[in-house]
Protein backbone atom coordinates (compact mmCIF):
# COMPACT_ATOMS: atom_id res chain seq x y z
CA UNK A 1 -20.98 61.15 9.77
CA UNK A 2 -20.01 58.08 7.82
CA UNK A 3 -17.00 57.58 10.38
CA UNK A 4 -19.64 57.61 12.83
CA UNK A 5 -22.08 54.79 10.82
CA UNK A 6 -18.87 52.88 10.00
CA UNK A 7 -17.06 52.60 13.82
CA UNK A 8 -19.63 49.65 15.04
CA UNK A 9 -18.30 47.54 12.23
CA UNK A 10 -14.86 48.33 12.52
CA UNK A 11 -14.46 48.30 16.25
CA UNK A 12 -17.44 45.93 17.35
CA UNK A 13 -15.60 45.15 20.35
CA UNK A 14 -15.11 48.63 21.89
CA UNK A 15 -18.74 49.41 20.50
CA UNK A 16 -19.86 46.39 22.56
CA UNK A 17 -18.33 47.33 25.91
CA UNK A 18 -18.71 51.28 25.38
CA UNK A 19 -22.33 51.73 27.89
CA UNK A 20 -21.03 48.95 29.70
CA UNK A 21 -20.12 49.61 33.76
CA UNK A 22 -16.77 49.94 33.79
CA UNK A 23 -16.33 47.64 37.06
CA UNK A 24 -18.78 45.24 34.93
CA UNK A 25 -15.40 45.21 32.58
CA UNK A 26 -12.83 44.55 35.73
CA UNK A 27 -15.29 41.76 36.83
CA UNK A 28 -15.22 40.18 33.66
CA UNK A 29 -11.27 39.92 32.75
CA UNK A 30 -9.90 39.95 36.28
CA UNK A 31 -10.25 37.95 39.55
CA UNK A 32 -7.68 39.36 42.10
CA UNK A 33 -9.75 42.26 44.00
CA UNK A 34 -6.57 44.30 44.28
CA UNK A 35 -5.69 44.45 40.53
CA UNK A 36 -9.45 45.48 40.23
CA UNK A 37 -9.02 48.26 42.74
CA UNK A 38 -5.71 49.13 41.08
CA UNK A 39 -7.35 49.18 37.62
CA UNK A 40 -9.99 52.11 39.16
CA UNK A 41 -7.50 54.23 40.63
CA UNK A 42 -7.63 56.77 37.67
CA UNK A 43 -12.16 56.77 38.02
CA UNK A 44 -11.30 59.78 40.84
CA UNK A 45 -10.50 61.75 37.86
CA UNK A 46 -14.40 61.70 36.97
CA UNK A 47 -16.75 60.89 39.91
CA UNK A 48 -15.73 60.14 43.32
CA UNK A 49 -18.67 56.77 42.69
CA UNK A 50 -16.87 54.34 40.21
CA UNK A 51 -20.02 52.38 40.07
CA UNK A 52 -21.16 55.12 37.82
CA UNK A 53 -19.13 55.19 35.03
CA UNK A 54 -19.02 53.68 32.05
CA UNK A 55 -16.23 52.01 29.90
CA UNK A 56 -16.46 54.79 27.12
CA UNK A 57 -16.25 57.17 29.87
CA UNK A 58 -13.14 55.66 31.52
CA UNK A 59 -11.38 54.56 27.84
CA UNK A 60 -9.90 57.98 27.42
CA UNK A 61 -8.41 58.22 30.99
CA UNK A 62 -6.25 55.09 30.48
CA UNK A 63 -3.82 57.88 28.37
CA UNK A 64 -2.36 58.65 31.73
CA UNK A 65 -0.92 54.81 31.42
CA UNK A 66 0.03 54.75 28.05
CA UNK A 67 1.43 58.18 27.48
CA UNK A 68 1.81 60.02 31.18
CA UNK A 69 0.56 62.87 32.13
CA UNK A 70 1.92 66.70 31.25
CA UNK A 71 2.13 69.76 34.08
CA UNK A 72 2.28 72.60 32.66
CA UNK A 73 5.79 75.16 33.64
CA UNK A 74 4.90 77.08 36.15
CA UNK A 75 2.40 75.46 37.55
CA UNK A 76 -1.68 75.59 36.29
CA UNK A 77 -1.59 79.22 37.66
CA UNK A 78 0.48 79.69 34.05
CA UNK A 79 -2.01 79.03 31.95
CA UNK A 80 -4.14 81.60 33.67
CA UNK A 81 -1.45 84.35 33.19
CA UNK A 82 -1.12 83.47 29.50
CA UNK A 83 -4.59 84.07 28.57
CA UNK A 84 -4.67 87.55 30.82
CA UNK A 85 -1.87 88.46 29.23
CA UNK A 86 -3.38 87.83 25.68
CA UNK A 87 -6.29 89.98 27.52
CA UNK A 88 -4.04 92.92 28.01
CA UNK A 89 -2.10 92.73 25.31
CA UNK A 90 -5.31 93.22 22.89
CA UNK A 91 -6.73 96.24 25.21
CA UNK A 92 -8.67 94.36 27.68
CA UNK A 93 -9.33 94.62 31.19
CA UNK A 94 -9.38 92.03 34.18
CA UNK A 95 -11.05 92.96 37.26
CA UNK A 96 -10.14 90.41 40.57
CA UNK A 97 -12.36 90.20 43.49
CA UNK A 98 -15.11 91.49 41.19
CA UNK A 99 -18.42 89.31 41.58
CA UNK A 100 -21.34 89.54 38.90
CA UNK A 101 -24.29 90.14 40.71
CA UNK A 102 -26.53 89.91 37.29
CA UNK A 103 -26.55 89.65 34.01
CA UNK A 104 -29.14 91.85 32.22
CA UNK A 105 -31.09 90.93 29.77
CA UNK A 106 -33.05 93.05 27.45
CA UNK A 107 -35.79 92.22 24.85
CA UNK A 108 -34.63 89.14 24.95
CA UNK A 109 -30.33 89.79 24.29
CA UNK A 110 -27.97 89.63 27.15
CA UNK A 111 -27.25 92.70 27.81
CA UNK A 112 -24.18 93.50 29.89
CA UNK A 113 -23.26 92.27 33.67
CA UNK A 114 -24.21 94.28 37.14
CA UNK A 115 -21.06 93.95 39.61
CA UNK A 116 -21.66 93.81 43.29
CA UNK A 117 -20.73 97.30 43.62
CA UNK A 118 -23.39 98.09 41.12
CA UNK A 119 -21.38 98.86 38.36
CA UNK A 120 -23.31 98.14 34.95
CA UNK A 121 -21.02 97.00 31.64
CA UNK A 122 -22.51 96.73 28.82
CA UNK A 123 -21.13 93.76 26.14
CA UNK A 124 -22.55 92.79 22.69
CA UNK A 125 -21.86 89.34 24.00
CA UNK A 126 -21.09 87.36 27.70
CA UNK A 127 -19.13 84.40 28.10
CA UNK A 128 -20.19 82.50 31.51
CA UNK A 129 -17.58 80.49 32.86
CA UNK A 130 -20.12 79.52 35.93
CA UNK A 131 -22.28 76.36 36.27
CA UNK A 132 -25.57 76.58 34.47
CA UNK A 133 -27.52 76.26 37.87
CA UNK A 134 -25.55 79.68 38.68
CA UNK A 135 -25.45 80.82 35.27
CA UNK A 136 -28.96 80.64 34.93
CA UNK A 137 -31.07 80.63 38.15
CA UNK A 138 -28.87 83.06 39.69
CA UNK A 139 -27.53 85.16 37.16
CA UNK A 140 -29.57 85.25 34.59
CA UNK A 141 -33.13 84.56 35.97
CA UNK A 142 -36.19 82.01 35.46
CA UNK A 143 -38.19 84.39 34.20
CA UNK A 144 -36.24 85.03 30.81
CA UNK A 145 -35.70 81.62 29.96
CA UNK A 146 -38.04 78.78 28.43
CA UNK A 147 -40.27 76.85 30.99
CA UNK A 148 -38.46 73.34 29.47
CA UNK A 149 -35.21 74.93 29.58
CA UNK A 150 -35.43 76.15 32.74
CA UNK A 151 -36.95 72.13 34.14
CA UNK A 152 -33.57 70.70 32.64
CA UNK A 153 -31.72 73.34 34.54
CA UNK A 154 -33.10 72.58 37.61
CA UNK A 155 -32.61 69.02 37.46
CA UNK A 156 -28.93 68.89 36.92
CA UNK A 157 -27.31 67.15 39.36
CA UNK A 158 -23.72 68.46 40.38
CA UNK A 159 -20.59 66.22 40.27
CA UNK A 160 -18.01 65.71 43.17
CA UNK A 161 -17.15 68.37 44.94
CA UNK A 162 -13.53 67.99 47.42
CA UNK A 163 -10.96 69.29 49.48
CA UNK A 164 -7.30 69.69 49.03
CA UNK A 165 -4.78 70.90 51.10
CA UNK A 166 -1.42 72.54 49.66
CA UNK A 167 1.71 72.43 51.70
CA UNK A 168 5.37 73.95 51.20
CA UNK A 169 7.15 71.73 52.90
CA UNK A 170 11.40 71.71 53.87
CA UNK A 171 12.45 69.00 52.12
CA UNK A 172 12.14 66.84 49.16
CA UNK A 173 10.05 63.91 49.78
CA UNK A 174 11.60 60.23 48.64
CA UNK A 175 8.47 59.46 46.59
CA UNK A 176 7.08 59.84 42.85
CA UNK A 177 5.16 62.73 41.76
CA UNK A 178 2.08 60.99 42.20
CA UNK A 179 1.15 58.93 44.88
CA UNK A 180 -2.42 57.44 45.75
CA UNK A 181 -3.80 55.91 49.40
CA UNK A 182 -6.54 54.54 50.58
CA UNK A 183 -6.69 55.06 53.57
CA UNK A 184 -9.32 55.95 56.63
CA UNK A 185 -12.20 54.59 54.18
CA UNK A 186 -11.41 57.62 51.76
CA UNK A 187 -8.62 57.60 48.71
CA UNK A 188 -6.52 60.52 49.14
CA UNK A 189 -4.05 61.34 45.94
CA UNK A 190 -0.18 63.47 47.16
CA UNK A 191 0.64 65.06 44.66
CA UNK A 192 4.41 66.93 44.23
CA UNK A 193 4.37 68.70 41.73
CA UNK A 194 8.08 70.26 41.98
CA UNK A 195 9.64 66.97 41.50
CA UNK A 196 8.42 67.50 37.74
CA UNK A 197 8.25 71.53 38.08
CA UNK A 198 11.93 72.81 40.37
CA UNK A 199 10.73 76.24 40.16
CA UNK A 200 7.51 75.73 41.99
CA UNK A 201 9.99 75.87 45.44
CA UNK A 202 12.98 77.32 46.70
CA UNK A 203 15.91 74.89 46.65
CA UNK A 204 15.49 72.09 49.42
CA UNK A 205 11.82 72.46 49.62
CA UNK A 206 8.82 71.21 48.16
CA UNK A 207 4.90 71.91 47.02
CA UNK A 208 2.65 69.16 48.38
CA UNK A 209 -1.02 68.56 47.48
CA UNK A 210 -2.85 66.42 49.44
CA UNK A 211 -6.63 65.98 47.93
CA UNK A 212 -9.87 63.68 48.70
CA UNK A 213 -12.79 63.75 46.59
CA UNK A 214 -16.10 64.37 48.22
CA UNK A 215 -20.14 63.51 47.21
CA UNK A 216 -22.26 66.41 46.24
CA UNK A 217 -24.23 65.45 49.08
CA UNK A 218 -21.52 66.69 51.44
CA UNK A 219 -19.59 68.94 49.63
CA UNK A 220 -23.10 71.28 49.86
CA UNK A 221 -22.97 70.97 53.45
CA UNK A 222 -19.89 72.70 53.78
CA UNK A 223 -21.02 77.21 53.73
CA UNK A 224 -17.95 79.50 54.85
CA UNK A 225 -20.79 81.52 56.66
CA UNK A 226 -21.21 78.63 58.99
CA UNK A 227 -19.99 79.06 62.78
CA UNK A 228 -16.80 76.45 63.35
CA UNK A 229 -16.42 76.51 59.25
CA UNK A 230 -12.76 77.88 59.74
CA UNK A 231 -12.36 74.95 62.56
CA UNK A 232 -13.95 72.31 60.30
CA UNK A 233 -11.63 72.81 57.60
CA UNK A 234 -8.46 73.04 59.64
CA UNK A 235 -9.30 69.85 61.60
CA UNK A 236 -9.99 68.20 58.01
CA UNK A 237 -6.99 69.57 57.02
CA UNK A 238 -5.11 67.86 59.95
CA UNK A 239 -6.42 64.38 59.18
CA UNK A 240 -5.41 64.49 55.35
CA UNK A 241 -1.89 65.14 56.86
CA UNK A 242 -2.14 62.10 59.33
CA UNK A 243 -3.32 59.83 56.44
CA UNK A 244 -0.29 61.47 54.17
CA UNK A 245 1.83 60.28 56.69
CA UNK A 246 2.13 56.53 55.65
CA UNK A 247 3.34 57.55 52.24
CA UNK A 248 5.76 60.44 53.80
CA UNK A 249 6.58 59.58 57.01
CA UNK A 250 7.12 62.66 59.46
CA UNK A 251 5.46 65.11 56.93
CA UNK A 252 3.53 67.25 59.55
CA UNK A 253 7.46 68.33 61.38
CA UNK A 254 8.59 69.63 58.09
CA UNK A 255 5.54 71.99 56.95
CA UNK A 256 6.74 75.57 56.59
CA UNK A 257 3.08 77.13 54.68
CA UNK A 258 -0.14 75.06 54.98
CA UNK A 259 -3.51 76.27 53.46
CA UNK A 260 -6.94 74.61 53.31
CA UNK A 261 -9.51 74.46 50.51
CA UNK A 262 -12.80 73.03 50.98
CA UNK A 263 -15.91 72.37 48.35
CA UNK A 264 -16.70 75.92 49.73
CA UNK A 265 -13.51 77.37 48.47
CA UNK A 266 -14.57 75.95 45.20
CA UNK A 267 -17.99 76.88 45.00
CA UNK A 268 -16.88 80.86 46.02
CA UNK A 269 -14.23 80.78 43.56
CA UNK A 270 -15.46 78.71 40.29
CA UNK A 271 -19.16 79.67 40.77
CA UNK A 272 -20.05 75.88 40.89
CA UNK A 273 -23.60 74.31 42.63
CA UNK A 274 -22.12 72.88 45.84
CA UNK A 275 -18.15 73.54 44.72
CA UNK A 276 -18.56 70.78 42.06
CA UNK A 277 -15.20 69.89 40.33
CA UNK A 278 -16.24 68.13 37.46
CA UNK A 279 -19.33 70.22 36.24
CA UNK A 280 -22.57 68.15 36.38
CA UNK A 281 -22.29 64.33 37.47
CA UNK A 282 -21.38 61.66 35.28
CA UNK A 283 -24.30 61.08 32.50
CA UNK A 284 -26.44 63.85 32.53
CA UNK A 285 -27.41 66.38 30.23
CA UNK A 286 -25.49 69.22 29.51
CA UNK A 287 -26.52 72.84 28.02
CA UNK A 288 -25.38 73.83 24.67
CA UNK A 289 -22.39 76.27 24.84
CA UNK A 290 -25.06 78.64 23.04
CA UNK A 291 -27.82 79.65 25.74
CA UNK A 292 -31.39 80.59 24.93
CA UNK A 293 -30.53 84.23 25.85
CA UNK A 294 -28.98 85.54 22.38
CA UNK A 295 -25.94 86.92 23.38
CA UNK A 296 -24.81 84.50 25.74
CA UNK A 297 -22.58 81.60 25.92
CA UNK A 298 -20.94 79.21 28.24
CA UNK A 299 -17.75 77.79 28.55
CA UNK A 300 -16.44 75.66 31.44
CA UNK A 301 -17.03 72.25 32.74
CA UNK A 302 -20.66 72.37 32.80
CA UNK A 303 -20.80 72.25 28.81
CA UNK A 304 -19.28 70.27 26.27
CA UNK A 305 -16.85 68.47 25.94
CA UNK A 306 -16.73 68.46 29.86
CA UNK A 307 -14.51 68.44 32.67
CA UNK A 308 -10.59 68.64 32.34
CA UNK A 309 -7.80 71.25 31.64
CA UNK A 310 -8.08 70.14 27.66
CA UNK A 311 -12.04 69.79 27.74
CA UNK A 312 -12.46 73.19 28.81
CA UNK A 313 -10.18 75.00 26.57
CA UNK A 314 -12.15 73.32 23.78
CA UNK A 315 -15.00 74.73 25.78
CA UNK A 316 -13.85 78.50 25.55
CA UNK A 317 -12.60 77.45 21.71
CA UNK A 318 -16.09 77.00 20.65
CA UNK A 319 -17.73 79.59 22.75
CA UNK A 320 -15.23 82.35 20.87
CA UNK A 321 -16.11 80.67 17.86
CA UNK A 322 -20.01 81.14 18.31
CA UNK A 323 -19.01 85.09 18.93
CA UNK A 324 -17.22 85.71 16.33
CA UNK A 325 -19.14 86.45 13.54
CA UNK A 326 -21.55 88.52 15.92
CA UNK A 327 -18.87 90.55 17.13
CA UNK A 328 -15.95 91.12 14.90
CA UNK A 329 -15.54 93.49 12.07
CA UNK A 330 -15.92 91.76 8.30
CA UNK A 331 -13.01 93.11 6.18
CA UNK A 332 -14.12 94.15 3.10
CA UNK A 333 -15.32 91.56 0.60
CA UNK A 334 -13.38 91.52 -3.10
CA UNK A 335 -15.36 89.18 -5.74
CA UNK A 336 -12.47 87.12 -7.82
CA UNK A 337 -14.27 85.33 -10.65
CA UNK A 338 -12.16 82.02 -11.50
CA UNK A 339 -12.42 78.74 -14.07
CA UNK A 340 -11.75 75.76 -12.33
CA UNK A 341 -11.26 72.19 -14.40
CA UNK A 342 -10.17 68.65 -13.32
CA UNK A 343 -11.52 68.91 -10.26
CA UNK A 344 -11.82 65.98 -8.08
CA UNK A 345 -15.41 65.44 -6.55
CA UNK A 346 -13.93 64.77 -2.68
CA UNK A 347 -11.61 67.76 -3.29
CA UNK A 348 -11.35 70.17 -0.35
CA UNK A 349 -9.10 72.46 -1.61
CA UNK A 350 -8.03 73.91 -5.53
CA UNK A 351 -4.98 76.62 -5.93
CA UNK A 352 -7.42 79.64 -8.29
CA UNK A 353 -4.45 82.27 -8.17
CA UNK A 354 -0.57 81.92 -8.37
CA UNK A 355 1.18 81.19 -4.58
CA UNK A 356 -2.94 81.41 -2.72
CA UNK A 357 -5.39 79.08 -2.35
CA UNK A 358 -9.37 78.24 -1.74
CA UNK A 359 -10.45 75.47 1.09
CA UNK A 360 -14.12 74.71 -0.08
CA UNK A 361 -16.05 72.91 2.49
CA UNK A 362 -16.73 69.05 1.56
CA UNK A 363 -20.36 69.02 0.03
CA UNK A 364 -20.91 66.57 -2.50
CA UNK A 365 -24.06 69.06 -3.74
CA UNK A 366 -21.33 71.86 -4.72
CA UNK A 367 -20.59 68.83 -7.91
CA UNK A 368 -24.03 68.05 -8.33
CA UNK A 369 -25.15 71.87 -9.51
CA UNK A 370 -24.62 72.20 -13.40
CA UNK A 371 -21.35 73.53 -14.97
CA UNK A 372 -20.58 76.87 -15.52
CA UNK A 373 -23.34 77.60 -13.19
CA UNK A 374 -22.32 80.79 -10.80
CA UNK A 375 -21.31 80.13 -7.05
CA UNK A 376 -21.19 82.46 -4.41
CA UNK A 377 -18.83 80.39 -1.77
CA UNK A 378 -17.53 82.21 1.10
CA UNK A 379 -13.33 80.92 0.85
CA UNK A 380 -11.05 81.43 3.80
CA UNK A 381 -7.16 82.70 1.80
CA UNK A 382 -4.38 82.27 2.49
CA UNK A 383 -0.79 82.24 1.16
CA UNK A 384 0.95 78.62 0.14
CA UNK A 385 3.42 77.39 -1.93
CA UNK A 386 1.91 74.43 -3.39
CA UNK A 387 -1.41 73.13 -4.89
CA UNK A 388 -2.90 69.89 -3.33
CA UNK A 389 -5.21 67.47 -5.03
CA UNK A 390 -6.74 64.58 -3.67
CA UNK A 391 -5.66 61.60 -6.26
CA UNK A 392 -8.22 59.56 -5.93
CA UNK A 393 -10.91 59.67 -8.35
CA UNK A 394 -10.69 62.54 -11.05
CA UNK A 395 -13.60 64.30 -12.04
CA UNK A 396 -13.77 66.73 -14.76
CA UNK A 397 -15.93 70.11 -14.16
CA UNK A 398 -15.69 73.45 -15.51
CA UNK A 399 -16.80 75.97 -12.71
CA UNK A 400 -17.28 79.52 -12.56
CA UNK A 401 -17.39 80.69 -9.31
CA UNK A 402 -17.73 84.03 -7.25
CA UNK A 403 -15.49 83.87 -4.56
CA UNK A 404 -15.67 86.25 -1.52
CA UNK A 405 -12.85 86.48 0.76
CA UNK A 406 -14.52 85.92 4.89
CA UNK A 407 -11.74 86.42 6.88
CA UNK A 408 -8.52 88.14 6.26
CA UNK A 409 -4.98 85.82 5.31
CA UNK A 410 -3.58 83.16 7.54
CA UNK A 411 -0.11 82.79 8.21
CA UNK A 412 2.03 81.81 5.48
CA UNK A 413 2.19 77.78 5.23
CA UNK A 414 -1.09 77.38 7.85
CA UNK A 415 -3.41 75.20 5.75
CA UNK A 416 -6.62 75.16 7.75
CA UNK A 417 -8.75 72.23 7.65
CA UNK A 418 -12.87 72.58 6.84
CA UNK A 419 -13.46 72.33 9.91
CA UNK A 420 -11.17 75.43 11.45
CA UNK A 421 -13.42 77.80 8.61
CA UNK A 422 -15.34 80.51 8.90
CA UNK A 423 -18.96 79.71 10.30
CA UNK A 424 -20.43 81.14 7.14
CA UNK A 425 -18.25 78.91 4.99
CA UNK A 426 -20.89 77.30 2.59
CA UNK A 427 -22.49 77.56 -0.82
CA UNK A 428 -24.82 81.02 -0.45
């Protein structure tokens, strides 16, 4: 908190410009229309409307320029595999092709999920990966939510929404990884990814991406259930390639596997309002990753911290975090009784047994209670080698305090900071 109360004094410039439009910004340092357009390349990574975004919401993007971007080995579909096989490995089940057609709620408490076959589960908790249009109105029903909850809900406005076409192609295209157009009054990004990633095709060939961003407006108007939908798509499909075609010259005679995806695609297969990429558009409010059903929690782009490979791992961080203590088993608690002396008064962490410590949460009214007075502070243990003491202003206290182990050790050497503790971490 006093980072946050100190940052408009210490960075009054960035504080200045942060609600600014960002194209407000490009007007104001540059002249030459091209640099501008240049400069707002990267916006498609947000909202396919530049004019809507801000300079705080463009500031982190500008990464890409000063440190590149990462793909992960494998391709995206790796990351996926990783966290099944986590799954698996800990006795869990995945079911593909497997739709929720509800999730039940009872007395109040999400109660397990109905499949479209019918199939009731039962769960103590539910994480919802969907948008909270689907989440909600679809899945989880007006009637068991707040009136006011339910009126934000409705008014959330979806993001972009657009379509991509993937191509193996037969040889290896002459360009970088990354190339952008803009072309036919729409920006298309190409994207190779096996000039970074070799095992993504066989030797001599190539993955292609081809992808346009598309307003929520039309990206709803695409439904596979449509007649011509498979002809829409595929004649789409043949224009990104003709547009492709000034960056890679002859592209369509060397395509060997083609396949289309459209906002429709999207919206079947992340359970997004209108096959929204980027969760709701740029500026609006977003649900809190705990839901007014107990029981339930979302994680995805729809929540915070938002849209993005990193974002929404946070996402599914914090939603595990607000299930664990609901759901796991507490170990047994063992009171230690120990003396602590010397103890600095912005100290977050004191040694109280030989080669173990205590992290004790920052909280200036832990040094304000009277000595010798008895604690009961929940500790996260674990094993280290040394004791660490903040130098800075020594305070002498003599402490007696009942400390009850939360959660079982951490790895030997992991010092955790306050903020990775347990959420009952706190004077009781």
């Amino acid at each position: 908190m006093d980072a946050m109360l100190a940052y408009p004094a210490l960075h009054p410039h960035a504080f200045r410009w942060m609600h600014v439009p960002f194209g407000a910004l490009l007007d104001r340092y540059f002249l030459d229309p091209r640099l501008k357009d240049f400069l707002s390349v990267l916006t498609g990574y947000l909202s396919d409307d530049p004019r809507t975004l801000t300079v705080f919401a463009m500031a982190p993007i500008f990464g890409y320029y000063f440190d590149g971007g990462y793909y992960p080995a494998g391709g995206s579909q790796a990351l996926a595999d990783a966290l099944a096989g986590v799954i698996r490995s800990h006795g869990g089940e995945i079911r593909l092709r497997t739709a929720v057609q509800r999730i039940v709620v009872d007395k109040g408490r999400a109660a397990g999920v109905v499949s479209g076959d019918g199939r009731l589960d039962r769960a103590a908790a539910i994480v919802s990966n969907a948008d909270a249009r689907r989440t909600f109105l679809d899945l989880v029903g007006r009637e068991h939510l707040p009136p006011d909850f339910t009126r934000r809900v409705d008014d959330i406005r979806p993001s972009t929404s657009a379509f991509v076409v993937f191509l193996g192609v037969d040889y290896v295209p002459d360009v970088e990884p990354i190339t952008m157009l803009a072309a036919g009054g729409r920006r298309l990004g190409i994207a190779i990814p096996s000039k970074v990633d070799p095992s993504l095709a066989p030797r001599g060939h190539s993955s292609v991406s081809l992808i346009t961003l598309m307003p929520p407006i039309a990206g709803g108007a695409w439904k596979r259930k449509t007649p011509g939908y498979a002809a829409k798509k595929r004649s789409l499909g043949d224009a990104l390639i003709a547009e492709a075609e000034q960056a890679l010259p002859g592209l369509r005679g060397h395509i060997v596997y083609r396949q289309e995806g459209s906002p429709a695609t999207f919206a079947r297969y992340a359970w997004t309002t209108g096959g929204a990429i980027y969760g709701a558009g740029v500026g609006q409010w977003q649900p809190p990753i705990k839901s007014p059903v107990e029981g339930l929690v979302l994680a995805g782009a729809g929540v915070f911290p938002g849209a993005g490979v990193e974002a929404v791992v946070i996402s599914g961080t914090l939603a595990a975090d607000s299930i664990c203590p609901v759901t796991r088993e507490q170990p047994a608690r063992t009171p230690v009784t120990v003396e602590l002396s010397g103890i600095d008064a912005n100290a977050t962490r004191c040694s109280f047994a030989p080669g173990s410590w205590a992290s004790i949460p920052r909280s200036r009214s832990i040094w304000k209670l009277p000595r010798r007075r008895m604690l009961r502070i929940a500790l996260c243990l674990h094993r280290a080698d040394e004791t660490l003491w903040p130098p800075s202003r020594p305070r002498t206290a003599s402490l007696a305090l009942s400390a009850q182990a939360e959660a079982p050790p951490h790895p030997a050497g992991f010092t955790p900071s306050p903020t990775c503790q347990s959420p009952r971490m706190g004077v009781r």
